[in-house]
PDB file of N, CA and C in Angstrom:
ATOM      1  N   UNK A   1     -31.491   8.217   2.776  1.00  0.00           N
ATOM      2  CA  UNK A   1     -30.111   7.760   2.664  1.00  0.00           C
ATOM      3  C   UNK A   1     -29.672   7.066   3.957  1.00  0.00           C
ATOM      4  N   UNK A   2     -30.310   7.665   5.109  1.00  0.00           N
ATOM      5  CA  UNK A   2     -29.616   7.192   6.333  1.00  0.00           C
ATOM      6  C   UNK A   2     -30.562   6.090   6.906  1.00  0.00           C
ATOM      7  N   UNK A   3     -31.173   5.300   6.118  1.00  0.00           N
ATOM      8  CA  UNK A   3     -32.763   4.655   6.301  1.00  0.00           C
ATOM      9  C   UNK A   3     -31.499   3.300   5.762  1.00  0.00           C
ATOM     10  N   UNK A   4     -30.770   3.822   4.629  1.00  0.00           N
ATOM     11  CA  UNK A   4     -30.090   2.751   4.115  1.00  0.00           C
ATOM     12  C   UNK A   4     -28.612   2.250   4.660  1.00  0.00           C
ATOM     13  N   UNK A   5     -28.155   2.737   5.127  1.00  0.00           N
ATOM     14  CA  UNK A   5     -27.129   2.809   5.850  1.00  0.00           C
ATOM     15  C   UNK A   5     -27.897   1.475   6.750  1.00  0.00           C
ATOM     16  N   UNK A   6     -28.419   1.991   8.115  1.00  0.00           N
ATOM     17  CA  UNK A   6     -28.960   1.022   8.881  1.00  0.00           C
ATOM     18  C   UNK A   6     -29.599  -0.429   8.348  1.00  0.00           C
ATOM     19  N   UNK A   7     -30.437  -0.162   7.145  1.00  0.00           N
ATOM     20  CA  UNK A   7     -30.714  -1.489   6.848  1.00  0.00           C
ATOM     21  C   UNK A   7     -29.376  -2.356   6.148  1.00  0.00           C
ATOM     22  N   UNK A   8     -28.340  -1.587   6.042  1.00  0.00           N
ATOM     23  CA  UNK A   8     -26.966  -2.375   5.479  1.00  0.00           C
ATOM     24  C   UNK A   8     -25.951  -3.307   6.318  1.00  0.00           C
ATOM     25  N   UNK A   9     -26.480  -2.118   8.053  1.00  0.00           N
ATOM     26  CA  UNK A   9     -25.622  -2.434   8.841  1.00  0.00           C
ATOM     27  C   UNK A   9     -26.309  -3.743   9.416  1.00  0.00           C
ATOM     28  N   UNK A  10     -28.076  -3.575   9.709  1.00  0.00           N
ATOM     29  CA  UNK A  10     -28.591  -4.660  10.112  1.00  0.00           C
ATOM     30  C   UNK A  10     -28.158  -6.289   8.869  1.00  0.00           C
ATOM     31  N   UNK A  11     -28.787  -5.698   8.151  1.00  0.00           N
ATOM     32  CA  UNK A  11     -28.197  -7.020   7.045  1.00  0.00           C
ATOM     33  C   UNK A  11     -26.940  -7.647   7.041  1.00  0.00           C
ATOM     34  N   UNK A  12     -25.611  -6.489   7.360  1.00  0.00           N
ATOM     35  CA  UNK A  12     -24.350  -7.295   7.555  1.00  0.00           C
ATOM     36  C   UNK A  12     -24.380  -8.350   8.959  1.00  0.00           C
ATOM     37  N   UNK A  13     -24.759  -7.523   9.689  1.00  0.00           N
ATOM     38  CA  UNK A  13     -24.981  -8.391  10.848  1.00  0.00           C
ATOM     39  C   UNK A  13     -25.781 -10.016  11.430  1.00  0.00           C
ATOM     40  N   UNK A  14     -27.104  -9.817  10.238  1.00  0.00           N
ATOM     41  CA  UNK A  14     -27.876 -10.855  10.390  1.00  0.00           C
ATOM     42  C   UNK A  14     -26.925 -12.255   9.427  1.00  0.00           C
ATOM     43  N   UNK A  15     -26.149 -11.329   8.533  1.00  0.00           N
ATOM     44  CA  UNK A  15     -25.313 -12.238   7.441  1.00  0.00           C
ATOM     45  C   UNK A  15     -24.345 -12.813   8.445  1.00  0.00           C
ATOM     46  N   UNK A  16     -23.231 -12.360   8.786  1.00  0.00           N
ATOM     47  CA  UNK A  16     -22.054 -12.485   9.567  1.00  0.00           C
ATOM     48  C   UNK A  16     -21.938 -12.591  11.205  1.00  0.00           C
ATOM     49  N   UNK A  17     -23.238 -12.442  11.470  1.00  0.00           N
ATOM     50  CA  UNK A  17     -23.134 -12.787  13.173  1.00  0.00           C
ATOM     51  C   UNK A  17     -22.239 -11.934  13.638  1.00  0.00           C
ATOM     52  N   UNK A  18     -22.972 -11.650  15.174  1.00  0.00           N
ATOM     53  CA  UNK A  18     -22.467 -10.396  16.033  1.00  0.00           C
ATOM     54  C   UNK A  18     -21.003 -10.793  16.159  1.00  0.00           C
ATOM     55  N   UNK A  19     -20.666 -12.039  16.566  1.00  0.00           N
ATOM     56  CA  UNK A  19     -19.204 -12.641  16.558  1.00  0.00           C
ATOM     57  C   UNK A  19     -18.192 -12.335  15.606  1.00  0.00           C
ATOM     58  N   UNK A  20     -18.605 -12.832  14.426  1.00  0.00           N
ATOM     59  CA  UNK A  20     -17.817 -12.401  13.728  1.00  0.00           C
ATOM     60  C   UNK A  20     -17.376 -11.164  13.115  1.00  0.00           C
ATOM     61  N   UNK A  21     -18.249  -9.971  12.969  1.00  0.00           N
ATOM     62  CA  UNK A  21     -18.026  -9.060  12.751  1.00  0.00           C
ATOM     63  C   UNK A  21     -16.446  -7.548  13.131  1.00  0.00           C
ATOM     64  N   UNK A  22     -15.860  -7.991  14.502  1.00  0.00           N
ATOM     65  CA  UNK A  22     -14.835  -7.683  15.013  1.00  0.00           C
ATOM     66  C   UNK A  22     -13.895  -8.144  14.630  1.00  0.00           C
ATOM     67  N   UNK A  23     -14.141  -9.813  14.120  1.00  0.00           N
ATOM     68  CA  UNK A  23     -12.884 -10.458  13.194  1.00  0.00           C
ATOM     69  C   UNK A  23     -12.795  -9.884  12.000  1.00  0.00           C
ATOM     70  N   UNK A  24     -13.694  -9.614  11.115  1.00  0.00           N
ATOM     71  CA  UNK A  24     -13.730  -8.927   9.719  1.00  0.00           C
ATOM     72  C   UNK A  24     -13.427  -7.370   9.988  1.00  0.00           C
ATOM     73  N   UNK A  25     -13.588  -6.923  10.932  1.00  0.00           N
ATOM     74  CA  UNK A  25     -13.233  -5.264  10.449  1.00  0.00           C
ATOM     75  C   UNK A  25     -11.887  -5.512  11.067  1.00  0.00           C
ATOM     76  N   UNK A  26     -11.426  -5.935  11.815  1.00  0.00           N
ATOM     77  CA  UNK A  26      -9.237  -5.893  12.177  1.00  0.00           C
ATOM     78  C   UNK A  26      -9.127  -6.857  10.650  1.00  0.00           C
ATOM     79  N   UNK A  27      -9.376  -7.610  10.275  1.00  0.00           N
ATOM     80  CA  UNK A  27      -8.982  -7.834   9.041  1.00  0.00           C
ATOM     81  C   UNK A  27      -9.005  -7.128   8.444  1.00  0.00           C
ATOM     82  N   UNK A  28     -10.012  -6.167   7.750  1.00  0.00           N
ATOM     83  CA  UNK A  28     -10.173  -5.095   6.644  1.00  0.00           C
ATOM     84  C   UNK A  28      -8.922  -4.013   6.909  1.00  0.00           C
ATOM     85  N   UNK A  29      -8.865  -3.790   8.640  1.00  0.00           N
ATOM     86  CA  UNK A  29      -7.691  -2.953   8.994  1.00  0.00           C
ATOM     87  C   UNK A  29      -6.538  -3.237   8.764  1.00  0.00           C
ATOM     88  N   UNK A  30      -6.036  -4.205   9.109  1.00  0.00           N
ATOM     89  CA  UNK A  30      -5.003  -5.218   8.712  1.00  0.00           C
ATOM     90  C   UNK A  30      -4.706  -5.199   7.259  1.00  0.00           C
ATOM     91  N   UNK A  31      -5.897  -5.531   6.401  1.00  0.00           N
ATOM     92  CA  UNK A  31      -5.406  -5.286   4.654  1.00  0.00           C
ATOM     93  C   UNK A  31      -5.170  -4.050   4.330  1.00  0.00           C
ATOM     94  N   UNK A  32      -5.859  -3.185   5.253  1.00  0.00           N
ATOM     95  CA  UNK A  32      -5.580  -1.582   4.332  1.00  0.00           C
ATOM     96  C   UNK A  32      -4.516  -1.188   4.912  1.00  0.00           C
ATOM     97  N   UNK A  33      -3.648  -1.419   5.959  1.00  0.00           N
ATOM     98  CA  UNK A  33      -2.425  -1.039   6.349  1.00  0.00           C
ATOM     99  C   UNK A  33      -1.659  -1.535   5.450  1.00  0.00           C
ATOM    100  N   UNK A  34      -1.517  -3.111   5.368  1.00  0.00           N
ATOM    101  CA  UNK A  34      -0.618  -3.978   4.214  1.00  0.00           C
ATOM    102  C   UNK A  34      -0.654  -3.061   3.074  1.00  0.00           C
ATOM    103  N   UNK A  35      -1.687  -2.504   2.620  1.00  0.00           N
ATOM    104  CA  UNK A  35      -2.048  -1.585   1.230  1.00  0.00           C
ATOM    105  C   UNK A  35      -1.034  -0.899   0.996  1.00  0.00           C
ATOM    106  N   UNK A  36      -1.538   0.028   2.042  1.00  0.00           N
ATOM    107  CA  UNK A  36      -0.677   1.386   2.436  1.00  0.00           C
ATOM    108  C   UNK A  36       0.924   1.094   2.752  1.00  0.00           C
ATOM    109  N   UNK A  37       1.132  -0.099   3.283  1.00  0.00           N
ATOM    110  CA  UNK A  37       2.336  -0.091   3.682  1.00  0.00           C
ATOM    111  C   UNK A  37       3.064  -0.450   1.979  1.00  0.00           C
ATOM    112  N   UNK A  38       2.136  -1.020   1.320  1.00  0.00           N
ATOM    113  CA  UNK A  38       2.968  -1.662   0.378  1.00  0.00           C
ATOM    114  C   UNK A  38       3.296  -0.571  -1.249  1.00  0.00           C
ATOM    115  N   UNK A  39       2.056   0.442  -0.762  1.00  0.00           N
ATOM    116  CA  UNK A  39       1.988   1.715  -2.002  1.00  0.00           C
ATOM    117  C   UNK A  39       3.207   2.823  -1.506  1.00  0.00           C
ATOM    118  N   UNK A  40       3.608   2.761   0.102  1.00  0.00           N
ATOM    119  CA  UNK A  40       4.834   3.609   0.586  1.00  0.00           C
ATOM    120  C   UNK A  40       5.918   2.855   0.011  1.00  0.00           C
ATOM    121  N   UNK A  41       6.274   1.031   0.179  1.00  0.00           N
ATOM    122  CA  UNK A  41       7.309   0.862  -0.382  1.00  0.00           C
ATOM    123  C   UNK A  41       7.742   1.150  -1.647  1.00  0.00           C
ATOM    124  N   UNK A  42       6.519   0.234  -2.210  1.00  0.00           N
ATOM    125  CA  UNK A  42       6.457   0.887  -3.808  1.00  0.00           C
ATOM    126  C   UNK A  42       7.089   2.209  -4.454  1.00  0.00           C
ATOM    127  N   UNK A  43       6.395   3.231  -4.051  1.00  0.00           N
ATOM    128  CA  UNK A  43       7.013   4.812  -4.320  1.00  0.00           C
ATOM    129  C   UNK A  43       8.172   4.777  -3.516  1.00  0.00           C
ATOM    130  N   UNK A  44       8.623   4.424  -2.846  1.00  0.00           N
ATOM    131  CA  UNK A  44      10.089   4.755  -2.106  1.00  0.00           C
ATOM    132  C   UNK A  44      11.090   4.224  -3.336  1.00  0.00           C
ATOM    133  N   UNK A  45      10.918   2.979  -3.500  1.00  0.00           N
ATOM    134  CA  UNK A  45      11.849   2.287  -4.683  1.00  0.00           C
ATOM    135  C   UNK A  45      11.623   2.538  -6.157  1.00  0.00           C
ATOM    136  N   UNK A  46      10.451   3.384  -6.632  1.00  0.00           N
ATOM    137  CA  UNK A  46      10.148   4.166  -7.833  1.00  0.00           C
ATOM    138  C   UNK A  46      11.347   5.218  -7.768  1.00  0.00           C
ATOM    139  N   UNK A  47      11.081   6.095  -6.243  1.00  0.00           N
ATOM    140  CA  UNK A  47      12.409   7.445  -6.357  1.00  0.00           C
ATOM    141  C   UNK A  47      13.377   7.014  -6.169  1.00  0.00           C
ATOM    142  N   UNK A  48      14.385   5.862  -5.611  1.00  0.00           N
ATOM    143  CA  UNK A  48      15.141   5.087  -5.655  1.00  0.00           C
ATOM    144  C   UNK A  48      15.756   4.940  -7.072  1.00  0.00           C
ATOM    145  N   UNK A  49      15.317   4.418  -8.236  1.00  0.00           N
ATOM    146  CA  UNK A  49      15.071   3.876  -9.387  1.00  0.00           C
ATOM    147  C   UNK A  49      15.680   5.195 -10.374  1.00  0.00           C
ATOM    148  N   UNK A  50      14.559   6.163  -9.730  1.00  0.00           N
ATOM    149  CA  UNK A  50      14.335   7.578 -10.418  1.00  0.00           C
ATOM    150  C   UNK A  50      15.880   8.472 -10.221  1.00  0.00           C
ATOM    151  N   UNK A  51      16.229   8.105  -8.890  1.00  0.00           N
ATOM    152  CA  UNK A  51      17.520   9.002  -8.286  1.00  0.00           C
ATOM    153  C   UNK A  51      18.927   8.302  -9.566  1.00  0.00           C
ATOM    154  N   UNK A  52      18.813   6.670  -9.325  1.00  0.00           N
ATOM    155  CA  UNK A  52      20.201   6.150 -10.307  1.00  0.00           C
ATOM    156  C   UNK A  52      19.970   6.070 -11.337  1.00  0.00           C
ATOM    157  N   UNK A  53      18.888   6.179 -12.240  1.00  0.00           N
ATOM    158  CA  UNK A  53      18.775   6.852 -13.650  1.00  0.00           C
ATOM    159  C   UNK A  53      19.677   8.177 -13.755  1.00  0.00           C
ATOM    160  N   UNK A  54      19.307   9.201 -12.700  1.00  0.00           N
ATOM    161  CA  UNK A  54      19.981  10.452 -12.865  1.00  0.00           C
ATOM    162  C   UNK A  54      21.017  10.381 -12.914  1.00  0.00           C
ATOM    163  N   UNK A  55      21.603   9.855 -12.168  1.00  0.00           N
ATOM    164  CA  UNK A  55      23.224   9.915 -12.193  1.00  0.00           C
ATOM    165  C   UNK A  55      24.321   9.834 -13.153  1.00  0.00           C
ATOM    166  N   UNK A  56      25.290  10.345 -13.589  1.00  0.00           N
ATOM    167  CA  UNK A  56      25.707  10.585 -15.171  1.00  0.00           C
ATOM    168  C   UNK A  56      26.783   9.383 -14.801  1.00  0.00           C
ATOM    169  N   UNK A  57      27.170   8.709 -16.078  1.00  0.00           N
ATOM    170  CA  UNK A  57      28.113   7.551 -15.951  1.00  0.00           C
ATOM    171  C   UNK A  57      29.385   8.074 -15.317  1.00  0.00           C
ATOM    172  N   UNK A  58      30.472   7.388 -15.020  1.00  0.00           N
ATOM    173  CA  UNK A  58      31.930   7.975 -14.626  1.00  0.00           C
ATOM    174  C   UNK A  58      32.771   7.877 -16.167  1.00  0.00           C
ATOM    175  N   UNK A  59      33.433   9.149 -16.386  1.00  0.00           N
ATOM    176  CA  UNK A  59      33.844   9.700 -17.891  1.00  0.00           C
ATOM    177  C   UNK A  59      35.035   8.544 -17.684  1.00  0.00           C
ATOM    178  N   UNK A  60      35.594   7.722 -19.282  1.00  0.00           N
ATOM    179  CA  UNK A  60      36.525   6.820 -19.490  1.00  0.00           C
ATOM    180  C   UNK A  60      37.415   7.302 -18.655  1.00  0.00           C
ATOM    181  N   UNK A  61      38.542   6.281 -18.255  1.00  0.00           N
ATOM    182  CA  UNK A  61      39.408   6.504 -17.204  1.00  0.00           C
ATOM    183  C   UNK A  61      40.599   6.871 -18.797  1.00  0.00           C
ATOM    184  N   UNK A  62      41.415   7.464 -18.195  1.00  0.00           N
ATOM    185  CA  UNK A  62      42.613   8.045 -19.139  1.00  0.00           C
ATOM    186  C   UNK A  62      44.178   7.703 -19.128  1.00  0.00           C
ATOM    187  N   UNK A  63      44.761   6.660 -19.799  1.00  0.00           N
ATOM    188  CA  UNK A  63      45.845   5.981 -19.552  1.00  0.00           C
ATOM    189  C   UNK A  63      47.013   7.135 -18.844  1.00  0.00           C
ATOM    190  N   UNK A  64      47.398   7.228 -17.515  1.00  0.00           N
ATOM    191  CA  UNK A  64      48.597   7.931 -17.385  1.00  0.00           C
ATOM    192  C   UNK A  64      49.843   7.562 -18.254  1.00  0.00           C
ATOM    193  N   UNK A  65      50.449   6.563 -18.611  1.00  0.00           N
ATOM    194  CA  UNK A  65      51.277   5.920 -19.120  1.00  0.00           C
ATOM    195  C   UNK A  65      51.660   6.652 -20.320  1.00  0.00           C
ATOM    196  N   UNK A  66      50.914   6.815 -21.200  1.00  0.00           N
ATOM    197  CA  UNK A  66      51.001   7.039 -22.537  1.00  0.00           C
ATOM    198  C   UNK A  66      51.352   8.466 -23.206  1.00  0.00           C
TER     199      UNK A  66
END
């Protein structure tokens, strides 16, 4: 298993050059934060959504006048 690992890491490397490789993993970091940042907004404005569903209408207003 760990025979394969190394030949994955050599292969990425011979693919993508020693150079580039530091640019692609802060990218990968960079997308999985965006991810994450965007699955926290997401659920924030789901319970948002979830909270003013709950809320019961305001009962008809009632003519004083009459």
């Amino acid at each position: 298993m760990n025979e394969w690992i190394i030949v994955a890491i050599v292969a990425i490397a011979v693919i993508f050059g020693a150079t580039k490789l530091p640019e692609i993993a802060r990218n990968l970091g960079r997308s999985s934060n965006e991810f994450k940042k965007g699955l926290k907004e997401g659920g924030e404005e789901a319970d948002h959504a979830a909270k003013a569903e709950q809320v019961p209408p305001d009962p008809p207003a009632t003519n004083p006048q009459a």
